[in-house]
Structure formats: structure tokens, C-alpha cells
PDB file of N, CA and C in Angstrom:
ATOM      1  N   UNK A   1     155.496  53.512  87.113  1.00  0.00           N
ATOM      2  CA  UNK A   1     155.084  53.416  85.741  1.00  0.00           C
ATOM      3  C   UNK A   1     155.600  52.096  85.188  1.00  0.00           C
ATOM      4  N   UNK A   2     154.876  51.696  84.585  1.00  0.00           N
ATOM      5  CA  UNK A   2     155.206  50.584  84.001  1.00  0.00           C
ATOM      6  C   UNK A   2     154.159  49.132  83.204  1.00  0.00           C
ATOM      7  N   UNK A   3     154.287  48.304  82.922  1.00  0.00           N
ATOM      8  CA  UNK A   3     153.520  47.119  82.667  1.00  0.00           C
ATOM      9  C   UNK A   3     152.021  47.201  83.124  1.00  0.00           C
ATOM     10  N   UNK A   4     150.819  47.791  83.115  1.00  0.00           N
ATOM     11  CA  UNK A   4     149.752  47.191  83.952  1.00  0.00           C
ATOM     12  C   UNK A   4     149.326  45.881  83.968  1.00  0.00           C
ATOM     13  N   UNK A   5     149.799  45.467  83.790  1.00  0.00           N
ATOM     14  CA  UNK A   5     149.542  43.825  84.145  1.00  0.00           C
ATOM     15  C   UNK A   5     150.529  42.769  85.632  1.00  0.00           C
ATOM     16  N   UNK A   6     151.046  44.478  85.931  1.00  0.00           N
ATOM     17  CA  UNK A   6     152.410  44.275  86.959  1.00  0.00           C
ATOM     18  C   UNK A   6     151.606  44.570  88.432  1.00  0.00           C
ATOM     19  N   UNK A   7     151.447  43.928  88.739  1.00  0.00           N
ATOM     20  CA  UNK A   7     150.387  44.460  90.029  1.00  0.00           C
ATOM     21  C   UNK A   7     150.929  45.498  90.962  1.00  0.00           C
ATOM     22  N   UNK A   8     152.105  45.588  91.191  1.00  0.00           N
ATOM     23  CA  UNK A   8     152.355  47.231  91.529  1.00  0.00           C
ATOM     24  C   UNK A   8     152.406  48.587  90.576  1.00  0.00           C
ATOM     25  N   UNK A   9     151.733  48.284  89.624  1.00  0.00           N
ATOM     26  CA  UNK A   9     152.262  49.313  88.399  1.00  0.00           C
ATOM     27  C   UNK A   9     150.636  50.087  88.782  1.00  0.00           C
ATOM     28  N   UNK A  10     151.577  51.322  89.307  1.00  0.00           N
ATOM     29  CA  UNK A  10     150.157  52.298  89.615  1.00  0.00           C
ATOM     30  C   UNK A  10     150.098  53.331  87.829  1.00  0.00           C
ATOM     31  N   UNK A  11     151.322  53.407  87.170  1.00  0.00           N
ATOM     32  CA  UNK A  11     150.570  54.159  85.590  1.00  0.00           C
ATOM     33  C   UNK A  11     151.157  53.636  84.635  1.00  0.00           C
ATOM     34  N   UNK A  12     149.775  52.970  83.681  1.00  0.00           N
ATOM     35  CA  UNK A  12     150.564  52.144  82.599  1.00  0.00           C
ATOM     36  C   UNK A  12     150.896  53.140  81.837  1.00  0.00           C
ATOM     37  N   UNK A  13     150.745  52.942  80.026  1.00  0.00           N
ATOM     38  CA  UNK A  13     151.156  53.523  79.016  1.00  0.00           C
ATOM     39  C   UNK A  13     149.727  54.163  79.151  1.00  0.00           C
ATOM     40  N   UNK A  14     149.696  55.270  77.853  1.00  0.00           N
ATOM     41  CA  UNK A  14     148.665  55.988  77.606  1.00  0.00           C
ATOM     42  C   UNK A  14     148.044  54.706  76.501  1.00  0.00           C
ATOM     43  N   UNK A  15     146.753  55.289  75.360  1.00  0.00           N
ATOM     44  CA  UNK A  15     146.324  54.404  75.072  1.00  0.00           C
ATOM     45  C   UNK A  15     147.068  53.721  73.508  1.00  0.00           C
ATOM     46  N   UNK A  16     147.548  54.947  72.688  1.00  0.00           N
ATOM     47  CA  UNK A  16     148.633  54.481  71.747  1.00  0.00           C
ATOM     48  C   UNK A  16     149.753  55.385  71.720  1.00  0.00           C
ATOM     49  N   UNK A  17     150.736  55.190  70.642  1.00  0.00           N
ATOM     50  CA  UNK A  17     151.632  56.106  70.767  1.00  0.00           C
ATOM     51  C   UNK A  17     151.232  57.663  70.006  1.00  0.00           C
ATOM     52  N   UNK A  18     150.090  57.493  69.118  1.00  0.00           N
ATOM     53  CA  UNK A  18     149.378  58.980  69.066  1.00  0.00           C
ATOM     54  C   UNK A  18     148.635  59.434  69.825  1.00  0.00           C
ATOM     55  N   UNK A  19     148.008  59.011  71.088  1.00  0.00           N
ATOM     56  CA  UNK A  19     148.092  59.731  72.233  1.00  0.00           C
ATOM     57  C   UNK A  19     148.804  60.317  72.949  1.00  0.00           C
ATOM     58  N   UNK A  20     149.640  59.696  72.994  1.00  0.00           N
ATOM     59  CA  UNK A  20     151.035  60.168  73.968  1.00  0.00           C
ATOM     60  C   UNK A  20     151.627  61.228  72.698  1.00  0.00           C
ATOM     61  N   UNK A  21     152.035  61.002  71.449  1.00  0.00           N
ATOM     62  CA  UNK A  21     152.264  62.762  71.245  1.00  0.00           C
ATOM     63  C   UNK A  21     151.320  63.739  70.630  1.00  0.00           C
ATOM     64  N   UNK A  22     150.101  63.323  71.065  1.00  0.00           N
ATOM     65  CA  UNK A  22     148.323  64.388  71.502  1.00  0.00           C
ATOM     66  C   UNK A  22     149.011  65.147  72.572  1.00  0.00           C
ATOM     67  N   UNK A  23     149.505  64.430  73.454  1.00  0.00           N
ATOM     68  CA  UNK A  23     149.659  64.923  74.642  1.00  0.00           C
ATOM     69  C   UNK A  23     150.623  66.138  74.881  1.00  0.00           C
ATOM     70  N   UNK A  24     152.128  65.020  74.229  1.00  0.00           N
ATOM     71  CA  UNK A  24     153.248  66.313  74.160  1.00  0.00           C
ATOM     72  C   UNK A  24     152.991  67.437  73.369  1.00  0.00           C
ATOM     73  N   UNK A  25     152.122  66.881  72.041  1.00  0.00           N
ATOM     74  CA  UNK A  25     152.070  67.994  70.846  1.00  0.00           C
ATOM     75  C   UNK A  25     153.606  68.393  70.249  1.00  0.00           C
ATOM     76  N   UNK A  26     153.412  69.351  69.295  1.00  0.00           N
ATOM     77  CA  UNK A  26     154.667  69.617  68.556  1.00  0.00           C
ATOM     78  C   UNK A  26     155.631  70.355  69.462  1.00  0.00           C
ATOM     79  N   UNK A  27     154.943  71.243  69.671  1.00  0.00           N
ATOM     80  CA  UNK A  27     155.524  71.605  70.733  1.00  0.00           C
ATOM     81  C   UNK A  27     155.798  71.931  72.694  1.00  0.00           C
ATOM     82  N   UNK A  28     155.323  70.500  72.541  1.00  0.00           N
ATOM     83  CA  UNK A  28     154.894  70.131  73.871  1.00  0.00           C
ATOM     84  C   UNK A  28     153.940  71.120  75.136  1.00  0.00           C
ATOM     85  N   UNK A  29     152.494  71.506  73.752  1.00  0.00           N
ATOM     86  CA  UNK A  29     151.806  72.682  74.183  1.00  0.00           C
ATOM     87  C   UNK A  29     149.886  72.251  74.325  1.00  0.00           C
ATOM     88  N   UNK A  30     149.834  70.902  74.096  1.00  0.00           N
ATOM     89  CA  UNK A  30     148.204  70.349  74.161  1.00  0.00           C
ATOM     90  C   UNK A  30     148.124  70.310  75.325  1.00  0.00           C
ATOM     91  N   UNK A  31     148.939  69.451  76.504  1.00  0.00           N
ATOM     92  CA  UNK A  31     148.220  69.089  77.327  1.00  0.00           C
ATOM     93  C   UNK A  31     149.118  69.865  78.445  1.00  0.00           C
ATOM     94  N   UNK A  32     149.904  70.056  78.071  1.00  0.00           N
ATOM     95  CA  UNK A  32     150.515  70.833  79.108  1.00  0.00           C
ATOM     96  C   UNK A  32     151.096  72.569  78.518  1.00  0.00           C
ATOM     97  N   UNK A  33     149.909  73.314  78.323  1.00  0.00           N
ATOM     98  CA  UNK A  33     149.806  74.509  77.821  1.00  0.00           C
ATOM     99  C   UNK A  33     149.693  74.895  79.550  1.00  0.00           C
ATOM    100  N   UNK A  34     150.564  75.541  79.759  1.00  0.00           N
ATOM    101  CA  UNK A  34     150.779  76.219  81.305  1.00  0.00           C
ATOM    102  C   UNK A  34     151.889  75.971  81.671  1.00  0.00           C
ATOM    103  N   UNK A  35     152.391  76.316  83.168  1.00  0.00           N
ATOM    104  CA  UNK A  35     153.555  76.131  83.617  1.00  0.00           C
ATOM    105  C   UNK A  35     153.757  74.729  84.222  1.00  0.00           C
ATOM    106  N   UNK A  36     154.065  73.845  83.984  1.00  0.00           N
ATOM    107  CA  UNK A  36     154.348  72.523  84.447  1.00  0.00           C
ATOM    108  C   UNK A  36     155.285  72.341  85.815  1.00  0.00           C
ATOM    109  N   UNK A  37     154.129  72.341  87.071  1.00  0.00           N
ATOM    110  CA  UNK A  37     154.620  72.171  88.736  1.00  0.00           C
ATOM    111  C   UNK A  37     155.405  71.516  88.600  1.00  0.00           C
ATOM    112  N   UNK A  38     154.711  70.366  88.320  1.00  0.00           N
ATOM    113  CA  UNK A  38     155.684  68.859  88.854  1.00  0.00           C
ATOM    114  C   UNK A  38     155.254  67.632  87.760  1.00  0.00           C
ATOM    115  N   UNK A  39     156.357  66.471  87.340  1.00  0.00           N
ATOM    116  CA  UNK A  39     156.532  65.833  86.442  1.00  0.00           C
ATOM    117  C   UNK A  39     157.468  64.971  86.772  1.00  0.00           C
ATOM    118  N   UNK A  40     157.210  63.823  86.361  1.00  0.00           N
ATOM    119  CA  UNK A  40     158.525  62.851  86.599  1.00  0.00           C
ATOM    120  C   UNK A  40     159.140  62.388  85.333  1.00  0.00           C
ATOM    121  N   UNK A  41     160.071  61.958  85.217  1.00  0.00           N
ATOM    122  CA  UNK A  41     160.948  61.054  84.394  1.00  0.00           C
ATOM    123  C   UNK A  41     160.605  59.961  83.916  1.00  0.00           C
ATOM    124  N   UNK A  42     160.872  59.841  82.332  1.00  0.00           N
ATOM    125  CA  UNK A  42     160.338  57.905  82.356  1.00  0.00           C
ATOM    126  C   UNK A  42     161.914  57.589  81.982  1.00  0.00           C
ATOM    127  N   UNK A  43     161.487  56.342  83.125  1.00  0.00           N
ATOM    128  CA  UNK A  43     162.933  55.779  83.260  1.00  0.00           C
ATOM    129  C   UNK A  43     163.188  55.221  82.077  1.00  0.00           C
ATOM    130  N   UNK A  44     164.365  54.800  81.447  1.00  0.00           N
ATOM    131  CA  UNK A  44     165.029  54.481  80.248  1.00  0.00           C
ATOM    132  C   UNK A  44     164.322  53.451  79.729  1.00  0.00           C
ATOM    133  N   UNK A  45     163.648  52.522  80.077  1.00  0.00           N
ATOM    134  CA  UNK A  45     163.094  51.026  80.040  1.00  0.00           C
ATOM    135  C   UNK A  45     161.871  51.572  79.256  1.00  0.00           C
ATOM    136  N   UNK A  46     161.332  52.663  79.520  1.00  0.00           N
ATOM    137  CA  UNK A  46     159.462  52.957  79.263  1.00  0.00           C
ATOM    138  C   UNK A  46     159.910  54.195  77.653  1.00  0.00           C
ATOM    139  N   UNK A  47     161.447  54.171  77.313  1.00  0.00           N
ATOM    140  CA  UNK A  47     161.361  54.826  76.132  1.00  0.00           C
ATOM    141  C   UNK A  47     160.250  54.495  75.031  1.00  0.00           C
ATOM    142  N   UNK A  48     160.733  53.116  74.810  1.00  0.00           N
ATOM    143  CA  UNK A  48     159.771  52.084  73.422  1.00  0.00           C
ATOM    144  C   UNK A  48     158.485  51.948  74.104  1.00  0.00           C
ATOM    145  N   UNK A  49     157.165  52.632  73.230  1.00  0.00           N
ATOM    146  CA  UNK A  49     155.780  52.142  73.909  1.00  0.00           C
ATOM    147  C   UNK A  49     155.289  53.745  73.815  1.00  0.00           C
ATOM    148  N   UNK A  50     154.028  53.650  74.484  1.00  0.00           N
ATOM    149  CA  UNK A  50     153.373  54.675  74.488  1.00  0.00           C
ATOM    150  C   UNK A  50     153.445  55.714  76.097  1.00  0.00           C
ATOM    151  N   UNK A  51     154.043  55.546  76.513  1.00  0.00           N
ATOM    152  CA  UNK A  51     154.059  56.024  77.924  1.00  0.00           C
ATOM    153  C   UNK A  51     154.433  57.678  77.695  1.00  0.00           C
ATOM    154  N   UNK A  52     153.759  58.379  78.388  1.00  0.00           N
ATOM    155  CA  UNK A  52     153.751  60.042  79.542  1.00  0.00           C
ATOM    156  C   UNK A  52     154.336  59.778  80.919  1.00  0.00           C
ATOM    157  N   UNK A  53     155.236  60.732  81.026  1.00  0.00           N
ATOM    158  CA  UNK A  53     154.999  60.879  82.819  1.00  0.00           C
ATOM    159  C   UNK A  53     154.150  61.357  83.374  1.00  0.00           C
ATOM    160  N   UNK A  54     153.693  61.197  84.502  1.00  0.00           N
ATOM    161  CA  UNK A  54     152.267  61.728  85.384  1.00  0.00           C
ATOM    162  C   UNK A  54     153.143  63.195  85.445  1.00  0.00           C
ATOM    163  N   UNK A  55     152.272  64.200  85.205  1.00  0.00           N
ATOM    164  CA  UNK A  55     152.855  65.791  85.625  1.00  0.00           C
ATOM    165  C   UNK A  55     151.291  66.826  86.118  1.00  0.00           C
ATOM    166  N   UNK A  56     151.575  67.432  86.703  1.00  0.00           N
ATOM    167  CA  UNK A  56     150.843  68.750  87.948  1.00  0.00           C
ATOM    168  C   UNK A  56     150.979  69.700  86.527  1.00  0.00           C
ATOM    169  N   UNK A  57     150.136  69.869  85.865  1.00  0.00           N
ATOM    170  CA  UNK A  57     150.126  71.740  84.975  1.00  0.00           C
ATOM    171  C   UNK A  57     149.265  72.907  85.574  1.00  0.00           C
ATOM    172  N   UNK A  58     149.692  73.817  85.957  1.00  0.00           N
ATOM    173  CA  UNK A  58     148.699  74.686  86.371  1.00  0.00           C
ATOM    174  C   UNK A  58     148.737  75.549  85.007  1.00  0.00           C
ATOM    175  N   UNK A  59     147.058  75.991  84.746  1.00  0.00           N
ATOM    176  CA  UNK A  59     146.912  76.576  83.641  1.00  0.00           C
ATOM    177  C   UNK A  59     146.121  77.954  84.724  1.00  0.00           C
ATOM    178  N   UNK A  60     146.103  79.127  83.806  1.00  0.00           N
ATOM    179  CA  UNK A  60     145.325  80.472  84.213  1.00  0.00           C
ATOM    180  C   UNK A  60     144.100  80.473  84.330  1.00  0.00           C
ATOM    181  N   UNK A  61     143.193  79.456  82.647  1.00  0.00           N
ATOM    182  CA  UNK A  61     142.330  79.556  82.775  1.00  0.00           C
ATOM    183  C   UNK A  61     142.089  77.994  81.929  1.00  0.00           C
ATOM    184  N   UNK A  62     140.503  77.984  82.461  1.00  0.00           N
ATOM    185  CA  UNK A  62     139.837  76.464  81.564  1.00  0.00           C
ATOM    186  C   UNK A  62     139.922  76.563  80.157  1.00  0.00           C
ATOM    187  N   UNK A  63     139.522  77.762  79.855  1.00  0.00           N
ATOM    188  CA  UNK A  63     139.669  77.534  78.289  1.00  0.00           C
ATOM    189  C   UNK A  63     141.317  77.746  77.606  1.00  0.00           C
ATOM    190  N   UNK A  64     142.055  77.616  78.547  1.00  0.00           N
ATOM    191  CA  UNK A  64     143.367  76.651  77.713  1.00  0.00           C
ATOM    192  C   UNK A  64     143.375  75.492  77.275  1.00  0.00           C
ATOM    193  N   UNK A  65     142.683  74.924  77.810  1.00  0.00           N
ATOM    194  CA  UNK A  65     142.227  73.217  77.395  1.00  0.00           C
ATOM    195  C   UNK A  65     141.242  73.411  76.016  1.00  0.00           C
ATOM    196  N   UNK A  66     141.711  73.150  74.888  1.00  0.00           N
ATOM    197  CA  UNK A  66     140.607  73.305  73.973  1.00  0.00           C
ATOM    198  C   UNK A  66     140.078  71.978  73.912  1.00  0.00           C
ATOM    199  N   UNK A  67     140.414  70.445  74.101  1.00  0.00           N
ATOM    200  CA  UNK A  67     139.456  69.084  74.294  1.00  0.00           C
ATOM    201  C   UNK A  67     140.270  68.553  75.058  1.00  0.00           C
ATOM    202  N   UNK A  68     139.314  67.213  75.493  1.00  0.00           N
ATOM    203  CA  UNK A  68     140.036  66.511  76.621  1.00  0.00           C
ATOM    204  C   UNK A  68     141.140  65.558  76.650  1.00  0.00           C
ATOM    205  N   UNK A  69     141.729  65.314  77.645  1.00  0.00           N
ATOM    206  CA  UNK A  69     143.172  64.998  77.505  1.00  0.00           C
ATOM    207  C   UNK A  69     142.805  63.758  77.902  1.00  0.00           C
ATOM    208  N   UNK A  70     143.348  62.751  77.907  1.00  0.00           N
ATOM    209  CA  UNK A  70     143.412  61.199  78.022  1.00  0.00           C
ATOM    210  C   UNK A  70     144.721  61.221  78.796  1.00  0.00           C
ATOM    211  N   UNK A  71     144.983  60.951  79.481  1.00  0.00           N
ATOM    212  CA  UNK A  71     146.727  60.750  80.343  1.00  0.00           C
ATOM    213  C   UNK A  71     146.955  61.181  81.331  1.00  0.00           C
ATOM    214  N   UNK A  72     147.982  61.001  82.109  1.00  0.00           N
ATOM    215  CA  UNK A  72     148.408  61.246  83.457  1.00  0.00           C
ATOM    216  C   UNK A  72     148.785  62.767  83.521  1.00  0.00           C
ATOM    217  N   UNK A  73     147.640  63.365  83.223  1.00  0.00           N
ATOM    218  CA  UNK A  73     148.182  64.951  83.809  1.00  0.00           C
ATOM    219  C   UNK A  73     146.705  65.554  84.087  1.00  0.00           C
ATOM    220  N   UNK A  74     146.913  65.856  85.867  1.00  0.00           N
ATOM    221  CA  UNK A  74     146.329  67.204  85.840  1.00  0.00           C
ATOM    222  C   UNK A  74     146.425  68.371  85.768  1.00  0.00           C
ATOM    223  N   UNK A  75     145.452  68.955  85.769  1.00  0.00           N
ATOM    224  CA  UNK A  75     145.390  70.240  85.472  1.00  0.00           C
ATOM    225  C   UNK A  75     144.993  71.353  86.789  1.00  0.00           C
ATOM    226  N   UNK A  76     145.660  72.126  86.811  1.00  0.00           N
ATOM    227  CA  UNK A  76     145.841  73.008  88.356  1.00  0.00           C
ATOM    228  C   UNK A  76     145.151  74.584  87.965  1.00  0.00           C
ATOM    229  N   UNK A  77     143.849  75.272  88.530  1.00  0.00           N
ATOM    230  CA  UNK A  77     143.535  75.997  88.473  1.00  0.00           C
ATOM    231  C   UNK A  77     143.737  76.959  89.821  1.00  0.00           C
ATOM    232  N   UNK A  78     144.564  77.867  89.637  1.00  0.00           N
ATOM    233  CA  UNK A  78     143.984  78.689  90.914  1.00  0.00           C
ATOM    234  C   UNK A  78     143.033  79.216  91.052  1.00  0.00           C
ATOM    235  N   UNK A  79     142.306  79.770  91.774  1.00  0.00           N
ATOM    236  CA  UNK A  79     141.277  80.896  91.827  1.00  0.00           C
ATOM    237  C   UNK A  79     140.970  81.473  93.317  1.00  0.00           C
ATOM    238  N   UNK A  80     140.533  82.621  93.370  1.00  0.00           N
ATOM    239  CA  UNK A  80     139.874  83.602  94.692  1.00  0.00           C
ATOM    240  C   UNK A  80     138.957  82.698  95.336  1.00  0.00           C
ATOM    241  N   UNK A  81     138.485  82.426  96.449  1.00  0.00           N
ATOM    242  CA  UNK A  81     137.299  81.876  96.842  1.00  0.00           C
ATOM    243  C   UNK A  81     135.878  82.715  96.908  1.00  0.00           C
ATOM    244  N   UNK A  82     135.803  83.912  96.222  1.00  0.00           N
ATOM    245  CA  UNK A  82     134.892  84.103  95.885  1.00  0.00           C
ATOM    246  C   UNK A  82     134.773  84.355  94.090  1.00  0.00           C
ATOM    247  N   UNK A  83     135.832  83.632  93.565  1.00  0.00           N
ATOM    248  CA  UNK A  83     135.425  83.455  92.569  1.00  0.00           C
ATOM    249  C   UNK A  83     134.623  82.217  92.030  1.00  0.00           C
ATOM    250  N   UNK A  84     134.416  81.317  93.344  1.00  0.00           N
ATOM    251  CA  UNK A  84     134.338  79.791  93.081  1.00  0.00           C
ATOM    252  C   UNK A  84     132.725  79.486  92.188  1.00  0.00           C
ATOM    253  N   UNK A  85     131.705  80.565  92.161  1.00  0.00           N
ATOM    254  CA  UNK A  85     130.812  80.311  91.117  1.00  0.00           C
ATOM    255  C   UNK A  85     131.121  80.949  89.932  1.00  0.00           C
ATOM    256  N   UNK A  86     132.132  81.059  89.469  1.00  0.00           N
ATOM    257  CA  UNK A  86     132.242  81.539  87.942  1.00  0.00           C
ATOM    258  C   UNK A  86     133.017  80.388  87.878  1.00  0.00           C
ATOM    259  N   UNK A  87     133.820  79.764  88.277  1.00  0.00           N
ATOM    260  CA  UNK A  87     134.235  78.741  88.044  1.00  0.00           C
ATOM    261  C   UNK A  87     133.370  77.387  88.259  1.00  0.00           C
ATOM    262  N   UNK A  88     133.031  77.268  88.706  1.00  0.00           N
ATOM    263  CA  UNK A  88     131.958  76.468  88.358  1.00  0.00           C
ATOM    264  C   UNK A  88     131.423  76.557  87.283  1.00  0.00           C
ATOM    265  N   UNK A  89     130.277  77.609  86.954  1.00  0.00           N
ATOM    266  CA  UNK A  89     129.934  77.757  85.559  1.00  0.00           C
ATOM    267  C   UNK A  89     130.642  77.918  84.295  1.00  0.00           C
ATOM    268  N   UNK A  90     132.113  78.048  84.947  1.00  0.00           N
ATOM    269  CA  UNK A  90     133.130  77.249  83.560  1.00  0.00           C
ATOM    270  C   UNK A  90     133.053  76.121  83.154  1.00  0.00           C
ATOM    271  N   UNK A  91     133.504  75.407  84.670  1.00  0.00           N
ATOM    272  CA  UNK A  91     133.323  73.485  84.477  1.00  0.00           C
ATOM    273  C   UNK A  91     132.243  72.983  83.858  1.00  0.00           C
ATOM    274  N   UNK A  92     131.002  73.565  84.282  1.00  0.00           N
ATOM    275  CA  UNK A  92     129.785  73.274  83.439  1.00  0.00           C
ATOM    276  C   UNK A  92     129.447  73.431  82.212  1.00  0.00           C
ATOM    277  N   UNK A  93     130.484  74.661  81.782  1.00  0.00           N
ATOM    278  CA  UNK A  93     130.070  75.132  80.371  1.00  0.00           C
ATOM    279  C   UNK A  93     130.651  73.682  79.279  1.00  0.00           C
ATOM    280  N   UNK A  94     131.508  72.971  80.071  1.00  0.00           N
ATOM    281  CA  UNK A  94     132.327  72.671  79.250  1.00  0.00           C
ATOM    282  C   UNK A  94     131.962  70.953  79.105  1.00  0.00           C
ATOM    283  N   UNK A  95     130.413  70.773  80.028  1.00  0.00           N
ATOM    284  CA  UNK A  95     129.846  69.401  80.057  1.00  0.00           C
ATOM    285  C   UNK A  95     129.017  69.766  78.376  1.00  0.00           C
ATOM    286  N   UNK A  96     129.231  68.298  78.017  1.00  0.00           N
ATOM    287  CA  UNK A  96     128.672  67.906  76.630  1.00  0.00           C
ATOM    288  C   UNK A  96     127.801  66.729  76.607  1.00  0.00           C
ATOM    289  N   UNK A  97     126.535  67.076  75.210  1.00  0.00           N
ATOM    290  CA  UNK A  97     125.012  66.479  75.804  1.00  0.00           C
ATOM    291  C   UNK A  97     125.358  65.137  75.251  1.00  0.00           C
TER     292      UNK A  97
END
């Protein structure tokens, strides 16, 4: 994390600093409404600025996400493999014209 203008910098900042607390929310419940796998640290340097750590959320279901998130987090669904066409027709429900 760091600088994108740093040619090893694989995640810059998000896009302002009201994105980044879109993200955390008040109570660090927009974008990471679920149990949070995995997450890293921003090192002391990336306090000042707009920066997230990249983090793994697994949520239960899609419609925990009420709009879309901008930032370094995915989102982890489990499901049955024969549930895999209702899920689908979740993902789809949720394309906009």
C-alpha cells in the first residue's frame, strides 16, 4: 500500500477521505457488514490520506450489500453447489440499466 505513482505500490488510497469512511461507516458496518476473514494493517506512514486496508469479508447473503463499495475489499459468499442458480439470479438482480 502506498503512493500509486510508486511503481511497486500494488494499493493506493481509496478515492477521498469520504470514501474511505463510506467504507468503515460509523460503525465500521457498510462495507464490511459480515465477519471479516482477513485484513491487513496500514502501516503508520498511510495514517494521513485516504487509505483502507485490502480485507476478505464473508457476508451470508448479497443483499447485505445495500450499494456498491469502491475499495479494497472483497466480498466472500458461501454457497451449496446446487445452489449456484439462485445465486446467480441474485448477482443479476443486482445489474442496473
Amino acid at each position: 500500500m502506498g503512493d500509486p505513482g510508486v511503481y511497486n505500490t500494488d494499493v493506493g488510497p481509496v478515492i477521498d477521505q469520504a470514501c474511505a469512511g463510506f467504507i468503515e461507516g460509523p460503525s465500521g458496518k457498510n462495507a464490511t457488514a459480515g465477519k471479516t476473514a482477513l485484513s491487513t494493517t496500514l502501516d503508520d506512514s498511510l495514517r494521513q490520506g485516504s487509505f483502507f486496508p485490502p480485507s476478505l469479508v464473508e457476508i451470508s447473503a448479497l443483499s447485505q450489500l445495500t450499494q456498491e463499495v469502491f475499495g479494497p475489499v472483497l466480498h466472500l459468499i458461501r454457497y451449496r453447489a446446487s445452489e449456484l442458480d439462485q445465486v446467480i439470479d441474485a448477482v443479476n438482480a443486482t445489474a442496473t440499466a
